[in-house]
Structure formats: structure tokens, C-alpha cells
Protein backbone atom coordinates (compact mmCIF):
# COMPACT_ATOMS: atom_id res chain seq x y z
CA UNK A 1 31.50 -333.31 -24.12
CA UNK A 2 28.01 -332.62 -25.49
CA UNK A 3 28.10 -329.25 -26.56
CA UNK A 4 24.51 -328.59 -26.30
CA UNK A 5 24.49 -330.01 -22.72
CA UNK A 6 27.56 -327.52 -21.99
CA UNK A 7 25.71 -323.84 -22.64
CA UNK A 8 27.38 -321.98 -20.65
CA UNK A 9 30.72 -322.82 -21.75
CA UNK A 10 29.92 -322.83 -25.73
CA UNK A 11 30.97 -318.81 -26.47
CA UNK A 12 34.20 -319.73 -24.20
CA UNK A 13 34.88 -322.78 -26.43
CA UNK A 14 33.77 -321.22 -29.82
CA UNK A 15 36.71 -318.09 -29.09
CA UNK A 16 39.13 -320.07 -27.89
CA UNK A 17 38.53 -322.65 -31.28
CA UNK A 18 38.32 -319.59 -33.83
CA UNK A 19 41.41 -318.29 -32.14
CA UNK A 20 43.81 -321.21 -32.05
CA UNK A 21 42.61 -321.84 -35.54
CA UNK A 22 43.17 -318.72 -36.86
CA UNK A 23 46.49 -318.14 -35.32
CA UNK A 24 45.94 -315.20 -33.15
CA UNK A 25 47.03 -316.52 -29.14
CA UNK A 26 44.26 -315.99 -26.61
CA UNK A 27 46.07 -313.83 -24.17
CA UNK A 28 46.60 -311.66 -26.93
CA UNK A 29 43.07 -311.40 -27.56
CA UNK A 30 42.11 -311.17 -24.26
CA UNK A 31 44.84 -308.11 -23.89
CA UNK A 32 43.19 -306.75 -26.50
CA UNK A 33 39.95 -306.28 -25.18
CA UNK A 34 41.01 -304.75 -21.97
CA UNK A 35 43.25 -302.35 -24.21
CA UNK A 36 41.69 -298.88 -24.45
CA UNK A 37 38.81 -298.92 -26.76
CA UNK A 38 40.67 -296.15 -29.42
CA UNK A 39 41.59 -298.61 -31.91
CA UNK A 40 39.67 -298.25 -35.23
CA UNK A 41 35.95 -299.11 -35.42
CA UNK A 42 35.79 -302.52 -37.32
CA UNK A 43 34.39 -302.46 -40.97
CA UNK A 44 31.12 -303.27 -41.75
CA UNK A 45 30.57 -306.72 -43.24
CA UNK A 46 26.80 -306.36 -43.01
CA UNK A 47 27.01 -307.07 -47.05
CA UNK A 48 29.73 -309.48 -47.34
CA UNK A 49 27.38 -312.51 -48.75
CA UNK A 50 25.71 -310.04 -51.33
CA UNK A 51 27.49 -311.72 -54.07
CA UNK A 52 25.33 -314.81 -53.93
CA UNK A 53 21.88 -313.37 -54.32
CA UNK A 54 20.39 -314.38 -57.40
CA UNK A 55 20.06 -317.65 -58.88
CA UNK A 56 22.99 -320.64 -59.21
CA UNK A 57 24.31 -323.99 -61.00
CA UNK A 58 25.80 -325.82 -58.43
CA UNK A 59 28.86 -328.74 -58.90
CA UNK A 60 29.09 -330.45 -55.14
CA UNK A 61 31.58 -333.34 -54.34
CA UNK A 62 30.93 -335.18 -51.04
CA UNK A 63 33.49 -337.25 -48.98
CA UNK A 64 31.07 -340.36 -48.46
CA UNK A 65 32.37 -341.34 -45.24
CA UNK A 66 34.97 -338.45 -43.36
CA UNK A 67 37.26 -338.91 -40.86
CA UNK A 68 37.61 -342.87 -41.65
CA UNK A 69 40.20 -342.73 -44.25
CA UNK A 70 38.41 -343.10 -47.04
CA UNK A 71 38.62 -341.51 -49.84
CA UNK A 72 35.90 -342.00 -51.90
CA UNK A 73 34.12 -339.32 -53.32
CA UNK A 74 30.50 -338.27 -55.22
CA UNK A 75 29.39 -335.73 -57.32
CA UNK A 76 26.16 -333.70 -57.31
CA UNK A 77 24.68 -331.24 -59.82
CA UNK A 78 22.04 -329.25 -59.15
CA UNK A 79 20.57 -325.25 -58.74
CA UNK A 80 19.53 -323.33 -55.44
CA UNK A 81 18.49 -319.52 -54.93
CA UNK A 82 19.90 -317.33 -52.81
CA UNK A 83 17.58 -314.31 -51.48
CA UNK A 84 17.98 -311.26 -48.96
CA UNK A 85 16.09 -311.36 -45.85
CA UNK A 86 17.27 -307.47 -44.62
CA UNK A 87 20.99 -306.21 -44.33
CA UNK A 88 22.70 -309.10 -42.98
CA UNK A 89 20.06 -311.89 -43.51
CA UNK A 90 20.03 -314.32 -46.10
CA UNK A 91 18.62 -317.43 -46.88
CA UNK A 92 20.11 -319.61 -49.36
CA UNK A 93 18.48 -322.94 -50.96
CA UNK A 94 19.87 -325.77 -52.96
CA UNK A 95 18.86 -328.62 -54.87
CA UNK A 96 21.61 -331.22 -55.72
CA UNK A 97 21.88 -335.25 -56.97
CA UNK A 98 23.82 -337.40 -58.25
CA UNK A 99 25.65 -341.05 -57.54
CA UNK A 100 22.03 -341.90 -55.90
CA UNK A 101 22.14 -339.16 -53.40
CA UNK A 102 19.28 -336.35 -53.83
CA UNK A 103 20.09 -333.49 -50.91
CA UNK A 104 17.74 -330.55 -50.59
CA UNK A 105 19.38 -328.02 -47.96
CA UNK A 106 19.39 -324.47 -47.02
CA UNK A 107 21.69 -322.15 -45.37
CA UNK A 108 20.69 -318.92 -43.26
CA UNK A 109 22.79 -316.70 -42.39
CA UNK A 110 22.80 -314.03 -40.02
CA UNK A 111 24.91 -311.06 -39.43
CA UNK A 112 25.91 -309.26 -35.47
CA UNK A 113 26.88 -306.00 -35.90
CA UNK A 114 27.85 -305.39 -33.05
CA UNK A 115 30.52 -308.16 -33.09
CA UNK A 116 31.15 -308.17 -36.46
CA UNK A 117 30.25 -311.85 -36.91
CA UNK A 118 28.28 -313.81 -39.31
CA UNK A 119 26.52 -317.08 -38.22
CA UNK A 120 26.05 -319.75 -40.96
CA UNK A 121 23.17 -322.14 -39.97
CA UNK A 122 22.72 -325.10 -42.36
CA UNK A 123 19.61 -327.31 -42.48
CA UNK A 124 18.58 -330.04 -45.11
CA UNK A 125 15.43 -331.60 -45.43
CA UNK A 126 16.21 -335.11 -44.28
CA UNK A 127 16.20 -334.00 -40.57
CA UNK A 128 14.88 -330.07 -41.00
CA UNK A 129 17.09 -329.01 -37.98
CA UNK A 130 19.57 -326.17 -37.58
CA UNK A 131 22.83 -327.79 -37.41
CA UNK A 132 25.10 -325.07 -35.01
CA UNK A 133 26.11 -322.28 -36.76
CA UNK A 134 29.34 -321.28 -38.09
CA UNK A 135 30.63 -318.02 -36.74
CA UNK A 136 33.12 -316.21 -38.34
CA UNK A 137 33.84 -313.32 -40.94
CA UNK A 138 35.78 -312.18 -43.93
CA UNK A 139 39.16 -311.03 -44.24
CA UNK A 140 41.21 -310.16 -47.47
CA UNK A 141 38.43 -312.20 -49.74
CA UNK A 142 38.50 -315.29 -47.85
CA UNK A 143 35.66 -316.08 -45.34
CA UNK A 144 36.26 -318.46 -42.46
CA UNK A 145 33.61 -319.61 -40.00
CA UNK A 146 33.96 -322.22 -36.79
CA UNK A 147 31.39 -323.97 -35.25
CA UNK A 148 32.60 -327.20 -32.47
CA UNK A 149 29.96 -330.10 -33.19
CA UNK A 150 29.95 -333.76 -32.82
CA UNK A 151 30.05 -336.09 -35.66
CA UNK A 152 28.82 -339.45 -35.12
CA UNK A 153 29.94 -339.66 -31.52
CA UNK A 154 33.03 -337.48 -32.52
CA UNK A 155 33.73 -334.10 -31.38
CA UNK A 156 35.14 -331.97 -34.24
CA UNK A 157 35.59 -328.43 -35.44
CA UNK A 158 33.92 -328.08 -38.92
CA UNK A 159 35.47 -324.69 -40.78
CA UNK A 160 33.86 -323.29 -43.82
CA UNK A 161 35.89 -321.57 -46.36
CA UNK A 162 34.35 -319.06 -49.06
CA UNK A 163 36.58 -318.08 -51.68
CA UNK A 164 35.71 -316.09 -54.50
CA UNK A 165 32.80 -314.35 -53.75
CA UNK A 166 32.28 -311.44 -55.56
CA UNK A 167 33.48 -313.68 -59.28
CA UNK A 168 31.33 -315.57 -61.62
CA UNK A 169 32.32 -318.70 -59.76
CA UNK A 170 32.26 -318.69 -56.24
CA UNK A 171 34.25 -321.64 -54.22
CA UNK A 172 32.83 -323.21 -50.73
CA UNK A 173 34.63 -326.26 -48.66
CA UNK A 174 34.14 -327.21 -45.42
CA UNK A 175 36.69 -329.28 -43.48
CA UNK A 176 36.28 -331.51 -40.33
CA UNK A 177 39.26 -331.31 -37.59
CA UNK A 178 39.51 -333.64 -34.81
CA UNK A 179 42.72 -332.37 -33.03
CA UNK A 180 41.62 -329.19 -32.28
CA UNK A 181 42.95 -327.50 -35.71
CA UNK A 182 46.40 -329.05 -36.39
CA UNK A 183 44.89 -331.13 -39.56
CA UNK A 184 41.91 -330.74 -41.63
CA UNK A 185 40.13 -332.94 -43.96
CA UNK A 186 37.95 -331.79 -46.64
CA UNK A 187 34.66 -333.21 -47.37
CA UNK A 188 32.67 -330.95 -49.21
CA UNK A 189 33.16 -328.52 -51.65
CA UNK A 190 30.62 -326.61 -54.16
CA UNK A 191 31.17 -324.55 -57.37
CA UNK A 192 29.00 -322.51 -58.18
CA UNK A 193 28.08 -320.97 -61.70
CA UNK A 194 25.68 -318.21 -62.16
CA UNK A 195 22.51 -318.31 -63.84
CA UNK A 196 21.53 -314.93 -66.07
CA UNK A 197 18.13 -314.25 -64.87
């Protein structure tokens, strides 16, 4: 299924992804939301990304060619920016090459707050479109946002996982699944390093 031909049925499919992935059954989610609304009012993770404003080295390894077995990888070097939009908005540039590969991307991220929920949208420059956002949010340090895409004729959940945010060296991978979550395979992951401004 396309997912941008199927709308209607995207929020459906994006819940029902995050959580099988995340371990938390549906019915008890949907129990939950026609439980009686005095549970405690969710915490604010309007500032959640702060940690990455400013200036960055960046170390990125890239799976060349995921989900065909292969296991050859390439390193990239580069620096990006990361500025505040408002409360909840960033946008986040990079500049990376290496092994004969020059990317020039940029993430934007958005924050709900009325759901809670931050969407990730990555774009590079070889294409300049909006790939379809990761939605998700942070828990105990760790971040982890869902998006269901397609990936040369595949369909696939791609997580991102932030670890170590608020440290000098913040860790990002994201991870391709095509069996709805059972396995994952990495094919990305950054390092970052901060630069003293």
C-alpha cells in the first residue's frame, strides 16, 4: 500500500506501528483513552531537542545499500547548525562527505502540544522534499520516533533513536523494519561533537 494514496488510514496505521513497536497492546491504549480523563496531565516536551542548538562536528556512517544484506558501510565528516524556530520548532542543517558521497540535509522538527508528539521531517538537497515525518517523543533520555514509508518499492517502518541529548556527544540511528517491528537493521548513525562558539 501507498501510504500517501491511503490518507485516511495513515494516523490509524502510524498508532497502531508506534504501539506494537513500543510494546504497549492497542486495546490497552484504546482502554485508555475511554478511561476517565483524571490521570496526570502529560509533561511538557516542548524543549526536549534544546540540547542541539548551537553549532556541531558531525561523524555519519551510512549502510550503502539496506535491507539487501549487505554490509558495507561509509563514513562522512562534516558540520551542520541547529537553530530555534519558537518553542517546539527547530530546524537543523548538516553538511557531510566522505567515500565520494557529499549529502547536504536538514531536519525540522515540530512539536503538538496537545498530543505530546514531536514530528521529525528530513529533507536533503538532492530531491528538496519532506520525506514523512517521524512522530514520536522522549521517555527516560531516549527519543523514539515512527514514521511507515516505502523504500524502493518496499514498505518499511524507519525508527529514529536519540540518545544522549543533553551530553557533549549526542548519538542518532535510524533503523529500517520490514516485518512490522520484530527486526531492525541499522543504517545510519551520527555522532555528534560540539563546536565552542
Amino acid at each position: 500500500m501507498h501510504l500517501r494514496e491511503e490518507a485516511m488510514t495513515w494516523p490509524c496505521l502510524l498508532l497502531a506501528a508506534v504501539m506494537s513497536v513500543s510494546g504497549a497492546p492497542v486495546a490497552a491504549a484504546q482502554a485508555d483513552a475511554q478511561a476517565p480523563k483524571a490521570a496526570a496531565p502529560e509533561r511538557d516536551g516542548s524543549h526536549d531537542f534544546d540540547a542541539l542548538l548551537g553549532s556541531w562536528k558531525y561523524h555519519l556512517r551510512r549502510r550503502v545499500e539496506p535491507l539487501t544484506g549487505s554490509n558495507k558501510w561509509i563514513d562522512l565528516e562534516g558540520t551542520g547548525v541547529c537553530r530555534k524556530i519558537w518553542d517546539g520548532a527547530q530546524i537543523d542543517q548538516l553538511v557531510v562527505d566522505g567515500a565520494g558521497t557529499h549529502i547536504e540535509g536538514l531536519t525540522l522538527r515540530t512539536y503538538n502540544p496537545q498530543t505530546h508528539l514531536w514530528s521529525l521531517h528530513w529533507a536533503n538537497r538532492r530531491d528538496g522534499k519532506l520525506d514523512v515525518p517521524q512522530i514520536g517523543r522522549f521517555k527516560d533520555g531516549h527519543g523514539e520516533f515512527l514514521a511507515l514509508d516505502m523504500y524502493y518499492g518496499k514498505s518499511v517502518i524507519v525508527k529514529f533513536d536519540w540518545t544522549g541529548l543533553n551530553t557533549s556527544a549526542p548519538h542518532f540511528e535510524q533503523s529500517f523494519s520490514e516485518d512490522g517491528g520484530k527486526t531492525w537493521e541499522v543504517n545510519w548513525i551520527t555522532d555528534q561533537v560540539r563546536v565552542k562558539e
